[in-house]
Protein backbone atom coordinates (compact mmCIF):
# COMPACT_ATOMS: atom_id res chain seq x y z
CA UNK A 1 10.73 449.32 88.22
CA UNK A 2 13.37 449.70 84.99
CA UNK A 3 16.22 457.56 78.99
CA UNK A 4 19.13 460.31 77.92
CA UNK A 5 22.68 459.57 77.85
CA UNK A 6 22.85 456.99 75.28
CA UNK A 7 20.10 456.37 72.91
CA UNK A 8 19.71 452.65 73.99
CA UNK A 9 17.96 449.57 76.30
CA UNK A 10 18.62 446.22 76.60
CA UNK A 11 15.60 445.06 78.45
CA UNK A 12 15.96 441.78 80.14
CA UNK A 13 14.14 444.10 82.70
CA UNK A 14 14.49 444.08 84.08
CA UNK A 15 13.75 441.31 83.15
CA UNK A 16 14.09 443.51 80.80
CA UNK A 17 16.57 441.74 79.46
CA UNK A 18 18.55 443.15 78.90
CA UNK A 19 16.56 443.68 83.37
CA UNK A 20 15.47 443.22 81.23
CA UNK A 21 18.02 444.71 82.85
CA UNK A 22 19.04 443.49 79.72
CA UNK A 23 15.26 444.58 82.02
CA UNK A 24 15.70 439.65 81.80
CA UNK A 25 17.30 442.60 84.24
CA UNK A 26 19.26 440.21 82.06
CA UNK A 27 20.96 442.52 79.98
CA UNK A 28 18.95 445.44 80.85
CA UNK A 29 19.02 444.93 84.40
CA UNK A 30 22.40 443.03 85.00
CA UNK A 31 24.38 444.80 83.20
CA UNK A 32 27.66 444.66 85.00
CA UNK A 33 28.06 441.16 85.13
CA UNK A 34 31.96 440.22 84.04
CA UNK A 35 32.44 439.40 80.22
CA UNK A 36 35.90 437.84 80.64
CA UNK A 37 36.07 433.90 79.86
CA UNK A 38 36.46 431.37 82.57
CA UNK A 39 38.87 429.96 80.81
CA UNK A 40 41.03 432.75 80.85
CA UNK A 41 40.65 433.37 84.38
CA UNK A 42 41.04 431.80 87.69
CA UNK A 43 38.06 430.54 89.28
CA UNK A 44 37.90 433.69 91.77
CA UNK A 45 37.55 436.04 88.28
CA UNK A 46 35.31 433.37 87.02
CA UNK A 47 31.91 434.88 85.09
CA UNK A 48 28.97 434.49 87.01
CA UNK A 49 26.14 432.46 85.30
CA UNK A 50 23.52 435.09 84.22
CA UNK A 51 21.31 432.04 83.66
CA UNK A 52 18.73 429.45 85.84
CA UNK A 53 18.91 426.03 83.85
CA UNK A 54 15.62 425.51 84.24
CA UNK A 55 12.00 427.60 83.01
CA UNK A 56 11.52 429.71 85.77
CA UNK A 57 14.08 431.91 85.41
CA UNK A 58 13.11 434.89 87.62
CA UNK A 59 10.80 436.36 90.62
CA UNK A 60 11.61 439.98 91.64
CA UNK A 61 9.73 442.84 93.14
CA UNK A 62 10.73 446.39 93.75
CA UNK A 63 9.29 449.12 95.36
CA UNK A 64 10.66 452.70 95.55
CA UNK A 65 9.49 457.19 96.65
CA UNK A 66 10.03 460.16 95.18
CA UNK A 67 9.51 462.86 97.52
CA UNK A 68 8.87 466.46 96.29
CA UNK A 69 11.42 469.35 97.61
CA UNK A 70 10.10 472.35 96.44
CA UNK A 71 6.45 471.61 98.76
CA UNK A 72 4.01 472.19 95.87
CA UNK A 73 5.03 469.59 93.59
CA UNK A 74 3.99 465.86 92.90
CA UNK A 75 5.29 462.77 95.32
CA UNK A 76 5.08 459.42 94.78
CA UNK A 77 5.33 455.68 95.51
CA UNK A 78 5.60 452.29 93.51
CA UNK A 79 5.37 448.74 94.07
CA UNK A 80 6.33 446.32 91.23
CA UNK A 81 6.53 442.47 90.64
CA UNK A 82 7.57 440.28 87.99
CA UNK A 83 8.22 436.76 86.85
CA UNK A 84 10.58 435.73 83.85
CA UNK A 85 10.81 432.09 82.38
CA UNK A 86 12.61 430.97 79.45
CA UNK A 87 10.73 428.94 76.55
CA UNK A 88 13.23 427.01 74.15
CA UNK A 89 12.40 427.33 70.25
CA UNK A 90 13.71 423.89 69.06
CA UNK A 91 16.85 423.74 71.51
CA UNK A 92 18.72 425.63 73.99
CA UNK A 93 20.22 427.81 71.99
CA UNK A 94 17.09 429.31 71.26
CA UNK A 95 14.96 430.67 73.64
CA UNK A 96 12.38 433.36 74.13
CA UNK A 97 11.99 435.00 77.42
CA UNK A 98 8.52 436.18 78.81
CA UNK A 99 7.89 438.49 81.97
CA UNK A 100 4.78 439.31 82.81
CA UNK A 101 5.00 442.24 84.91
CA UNK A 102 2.69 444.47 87.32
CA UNK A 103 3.36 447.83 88.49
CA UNK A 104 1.19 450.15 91.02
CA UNK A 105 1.80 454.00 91.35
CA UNK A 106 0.37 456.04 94.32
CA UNK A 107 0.23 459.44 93.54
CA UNK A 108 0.45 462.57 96.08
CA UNK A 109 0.21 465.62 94.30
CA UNK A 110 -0.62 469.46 95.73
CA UNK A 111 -4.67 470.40 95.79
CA UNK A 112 -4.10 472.31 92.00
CA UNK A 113 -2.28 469.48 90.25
CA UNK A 114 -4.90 467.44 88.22
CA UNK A 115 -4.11 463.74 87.62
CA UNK A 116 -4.99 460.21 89.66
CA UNK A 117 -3.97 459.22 93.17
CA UNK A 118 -3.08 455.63 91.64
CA UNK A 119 -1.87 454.42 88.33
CA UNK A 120 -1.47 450.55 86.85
CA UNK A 121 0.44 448.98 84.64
CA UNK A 122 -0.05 445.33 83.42
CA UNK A 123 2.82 444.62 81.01
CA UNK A 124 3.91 440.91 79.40
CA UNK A 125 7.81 441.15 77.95
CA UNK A 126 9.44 438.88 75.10
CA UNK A 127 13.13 439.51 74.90
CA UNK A 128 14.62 437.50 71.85
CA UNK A 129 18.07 437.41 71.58
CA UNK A 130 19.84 435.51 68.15
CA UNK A 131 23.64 435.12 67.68
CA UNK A 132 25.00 436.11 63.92
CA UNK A 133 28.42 435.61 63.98
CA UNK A 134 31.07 435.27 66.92
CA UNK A 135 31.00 438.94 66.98
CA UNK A 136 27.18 440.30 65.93
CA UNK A 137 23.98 439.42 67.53
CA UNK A 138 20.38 440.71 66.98
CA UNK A 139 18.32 441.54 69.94
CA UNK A 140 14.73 441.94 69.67
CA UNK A 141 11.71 443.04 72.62
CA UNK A 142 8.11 443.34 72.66
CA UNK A 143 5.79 444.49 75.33
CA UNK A 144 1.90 445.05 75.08
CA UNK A 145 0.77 446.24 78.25
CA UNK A 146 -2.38 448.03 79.56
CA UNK A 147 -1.37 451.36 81.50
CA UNK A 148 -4.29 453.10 83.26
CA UNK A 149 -5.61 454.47 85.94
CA UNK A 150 -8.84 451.55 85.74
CA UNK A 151 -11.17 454.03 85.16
CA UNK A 152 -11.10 454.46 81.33
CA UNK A 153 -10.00 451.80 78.34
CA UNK A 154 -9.47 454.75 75.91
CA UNK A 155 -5.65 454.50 74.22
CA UNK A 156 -4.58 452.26 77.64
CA UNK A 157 -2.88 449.73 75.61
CA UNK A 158 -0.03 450.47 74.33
CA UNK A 159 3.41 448.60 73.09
CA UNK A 160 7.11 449.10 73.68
CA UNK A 161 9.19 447.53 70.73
CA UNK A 162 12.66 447.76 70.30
CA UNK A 163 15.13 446.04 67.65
CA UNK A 164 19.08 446.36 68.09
CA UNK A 165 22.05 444.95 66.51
CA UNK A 166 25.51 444.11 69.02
CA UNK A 167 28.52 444.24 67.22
CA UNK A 168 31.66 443.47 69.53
CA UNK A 169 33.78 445.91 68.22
CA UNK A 170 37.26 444.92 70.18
CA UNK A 171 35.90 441.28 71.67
CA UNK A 172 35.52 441.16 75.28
CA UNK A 173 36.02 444.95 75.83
CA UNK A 174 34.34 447.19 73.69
CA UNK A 175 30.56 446.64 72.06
CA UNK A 176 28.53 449.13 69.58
CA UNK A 177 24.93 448.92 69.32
CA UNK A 178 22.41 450.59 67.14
CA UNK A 179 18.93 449.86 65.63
CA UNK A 180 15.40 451.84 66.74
CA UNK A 181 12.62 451.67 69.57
CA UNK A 182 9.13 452.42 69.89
CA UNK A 183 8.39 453.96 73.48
CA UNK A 184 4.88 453.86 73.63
CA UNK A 185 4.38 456.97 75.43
CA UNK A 186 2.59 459.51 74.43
CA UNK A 187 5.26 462.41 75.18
CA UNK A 188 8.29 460.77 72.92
CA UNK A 189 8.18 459.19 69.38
CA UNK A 190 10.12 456.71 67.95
CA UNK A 191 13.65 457.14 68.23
CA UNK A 192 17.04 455.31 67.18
CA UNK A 193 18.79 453.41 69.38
CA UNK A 194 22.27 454.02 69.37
CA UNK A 195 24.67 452.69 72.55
CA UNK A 196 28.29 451.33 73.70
CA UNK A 197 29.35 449.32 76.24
CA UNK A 198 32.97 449.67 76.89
CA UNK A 199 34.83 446.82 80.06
CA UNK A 200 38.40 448.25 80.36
CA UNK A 201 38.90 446.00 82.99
CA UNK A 202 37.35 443.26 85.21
CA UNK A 203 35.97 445.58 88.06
CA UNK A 204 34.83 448.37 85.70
CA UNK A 205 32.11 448.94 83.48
CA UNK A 206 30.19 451.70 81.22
CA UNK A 207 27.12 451.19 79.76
CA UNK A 208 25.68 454.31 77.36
CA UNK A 209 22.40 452.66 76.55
CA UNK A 210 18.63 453.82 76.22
CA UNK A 211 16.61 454.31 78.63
CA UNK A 212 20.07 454.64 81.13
CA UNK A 213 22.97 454.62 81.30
CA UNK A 214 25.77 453.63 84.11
CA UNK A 215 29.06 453.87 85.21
CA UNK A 216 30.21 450.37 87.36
CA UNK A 217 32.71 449.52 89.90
CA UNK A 218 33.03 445.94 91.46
CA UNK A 219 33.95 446.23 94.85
CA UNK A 220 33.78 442.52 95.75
CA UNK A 221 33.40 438.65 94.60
CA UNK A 222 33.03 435.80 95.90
CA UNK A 223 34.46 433.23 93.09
CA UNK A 224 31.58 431.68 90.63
CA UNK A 225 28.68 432.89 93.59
CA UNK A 226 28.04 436.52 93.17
CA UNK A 227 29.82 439.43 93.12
CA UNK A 228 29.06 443.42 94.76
CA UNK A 229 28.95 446.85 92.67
CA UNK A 230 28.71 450.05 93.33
CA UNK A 231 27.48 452.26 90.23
CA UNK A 232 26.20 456.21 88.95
CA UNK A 233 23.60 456.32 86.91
CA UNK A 234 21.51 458.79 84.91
CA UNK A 235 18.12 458.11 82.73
CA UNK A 236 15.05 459.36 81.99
CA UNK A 237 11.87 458.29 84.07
CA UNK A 238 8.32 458.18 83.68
CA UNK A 239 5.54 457.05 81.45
CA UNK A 240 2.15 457.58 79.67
CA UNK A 241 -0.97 456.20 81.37
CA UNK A 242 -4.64 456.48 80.17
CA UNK A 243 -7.01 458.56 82.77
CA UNK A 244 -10.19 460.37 83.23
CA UNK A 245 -9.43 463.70 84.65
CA UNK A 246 -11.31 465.67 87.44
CA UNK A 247 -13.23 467.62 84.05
CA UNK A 248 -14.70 463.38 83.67
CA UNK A 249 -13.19 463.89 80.09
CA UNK A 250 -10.54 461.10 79.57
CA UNK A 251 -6.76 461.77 78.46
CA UNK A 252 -3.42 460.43 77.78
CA UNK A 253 -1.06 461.73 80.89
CA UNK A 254 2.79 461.79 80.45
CA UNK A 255 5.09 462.22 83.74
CA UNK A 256 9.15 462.78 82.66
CA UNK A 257 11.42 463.50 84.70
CA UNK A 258 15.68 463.28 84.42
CA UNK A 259 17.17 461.20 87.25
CA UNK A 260 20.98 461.09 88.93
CA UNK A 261 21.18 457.68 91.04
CA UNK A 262 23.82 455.90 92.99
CA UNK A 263 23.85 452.47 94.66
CA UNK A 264 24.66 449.27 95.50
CA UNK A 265 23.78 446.15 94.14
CA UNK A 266 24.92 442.26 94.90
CA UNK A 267 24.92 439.94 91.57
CA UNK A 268 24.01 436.07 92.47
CA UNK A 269 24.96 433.42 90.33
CA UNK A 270 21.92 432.43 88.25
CA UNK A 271 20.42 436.00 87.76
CA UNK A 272 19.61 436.89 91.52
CA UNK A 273 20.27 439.60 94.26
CA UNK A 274 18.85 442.51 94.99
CA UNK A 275 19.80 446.05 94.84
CA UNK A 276 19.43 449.33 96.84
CA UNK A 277 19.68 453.10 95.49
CA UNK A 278 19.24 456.64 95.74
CA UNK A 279 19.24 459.72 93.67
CA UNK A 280 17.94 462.87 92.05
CA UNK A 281 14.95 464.10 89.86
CA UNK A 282 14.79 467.66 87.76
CA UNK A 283 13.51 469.02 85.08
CA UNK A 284 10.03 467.04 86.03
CA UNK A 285 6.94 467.62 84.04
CA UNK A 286 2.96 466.50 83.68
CA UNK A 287 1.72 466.71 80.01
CA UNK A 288 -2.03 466.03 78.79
CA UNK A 289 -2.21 465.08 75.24
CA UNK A 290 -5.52 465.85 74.17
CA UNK A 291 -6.62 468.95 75.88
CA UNK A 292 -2.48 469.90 75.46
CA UNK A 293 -1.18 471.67 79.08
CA UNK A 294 2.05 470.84 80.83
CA UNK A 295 2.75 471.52 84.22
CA UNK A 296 6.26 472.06 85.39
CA UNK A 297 7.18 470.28 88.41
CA UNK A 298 9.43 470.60 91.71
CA UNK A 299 13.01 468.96 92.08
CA UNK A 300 12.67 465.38 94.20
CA UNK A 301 14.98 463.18 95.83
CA UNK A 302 14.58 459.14 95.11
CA UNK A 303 14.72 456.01 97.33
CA UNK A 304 14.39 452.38 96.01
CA UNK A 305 15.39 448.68 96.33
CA UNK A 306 14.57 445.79 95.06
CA UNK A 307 15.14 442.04 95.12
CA UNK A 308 15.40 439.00 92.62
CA UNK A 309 15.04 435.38 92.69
């Protein structure tokens, strides 16, 4: 499930973290959860609890198409499943999170376009996240994970790292990030990470972060239970996989593409809900590494959902 208008991720992803979320969705993947205090609210503003008191703090699977417009392109479909818990370092206030994650591709791509019909990725996340101060934290991720197409070990493992700083610029409203991740893909080196995330108000939200970014709107709540949005977002998909292509020689393959989404998704007290979204893909490409081609590819339209324990 979980790239280009703000150099930034918080990865509870999806679980991420951030989620982890963030994407853990988290921070990366609930990311328009309201930052105002209870106490300085009435219990129908009240902050939902992003947190499960206990170790199992998530289950959530997705599952999403991207369907080719142009009729000589590339189409696909995904399934993904995850499960976050939460394991304290001394106390409460400490505490590493760890999502093992699974992801299938099926690939439908035109007679000329050379890559796999299915591609796998087998991922474990640690999201660390330490307060400084009242007003800086340090957030830190790191995710081996095997991505292949099961027909070839060569270069299939391969780590996404990233280490930020969160400085709450004007407290409760605006927050500046910044610090450097490590893709792992093939197609994209290591880059800073450099974000906001500006709350002028209780219902609104913008997040520039890496790998997306999005624009929020609450459209309902229901007290300390959960809470509705409606959002726009924009990011860059894709990712590196090891393969063997038809030749038998094996090579690192690289799909990018840029995406335009809109949805819906309903926030549930403890970290659940489930979402549902649309959207856009352009400027799509296929890139070998070691015998170096890229192939351009058609526009697309995108349809997923997904739900969370």
């Amino acid at each position: 499930m979980r790239l280009i208008l703000g150099i930034w991720m918080v990865c509870l992803s999806s679980e991420c973290a951030a989620q982890q979320h963030d994407q853990l969705v988290s921070e990366q993947d609930s990311p328009v959860t309201g930052v105002f205090p209870s106490s300085q609210a009435d219990d129908a503003e009240a902050e939902l609890a992003r947190f499960k008191p206990q170790a199992l703090q998530s289950v959530s699977l997705s599952a999403g198409w991207l369907a080719d417009v142009s009729g000589n392109g590339l189409s696909s479909s995904y399934l993904e499943a995850s499960i976050g818990s939460g394991i304290p370092l001394g106390s409460l206030d400490n505490i590493i999170g760890v999502t093992p994650r699974f992801r299938v591709d099926w690939i439908d791509a035109s007679p000329g376009i050379d890559i796999p019909s299915e591609l796998y990725l087998f991922e474990t996340q640690f999201f660390y996240r330490r307060p400084i101060n009242n007003r800086l934290s340090a957030l830190a991720i790191f995710s081996p994970s095997i991505r292949s197409d099961l027909t070839t070990s060569d270069d299939a493992f391969r780590v996404f790292a990233l280490g930020l700083f969160n400085w709450e610029y004007i407290p409760r409203y605006l927050t500046l990030s910044g610090g450097a991740v490590f893709l792992g893909r093939a197609d994209l080196p290591v880059l800073p990470a450099l974000g906001l995330s500006w709350t002028p108000g209780r219902r609104t939200k913008l997040d520039l972060r890496f790998p997306s970014s999005k624009l929020a709107y609450r459209f309902a709540k229901d007290g300390r239970r959960s809470e509705k949005w409606a959002y726009l977002g924009v990011g860059l998909g894709g990712d590196t996989w090891a393969v063997t292509r038809d030749s038998g020689l094996t090579d690192e393959l690289s799909l990018r593409d840029i995406r335009l989404t809109w949805g819906f998704e309903k926030l549930i007290a403890g970290g659940g809900g489930w979402f549902l979204e649309s959207g856009y893909a352009f400027d799509r490409r296929l890139q070998y590494e070691r015998q170096a081609s890229e192939v351009g590819l058609g526009e697309a339209i995108t349809l997923q959902g997904g739900w969370r324990y």
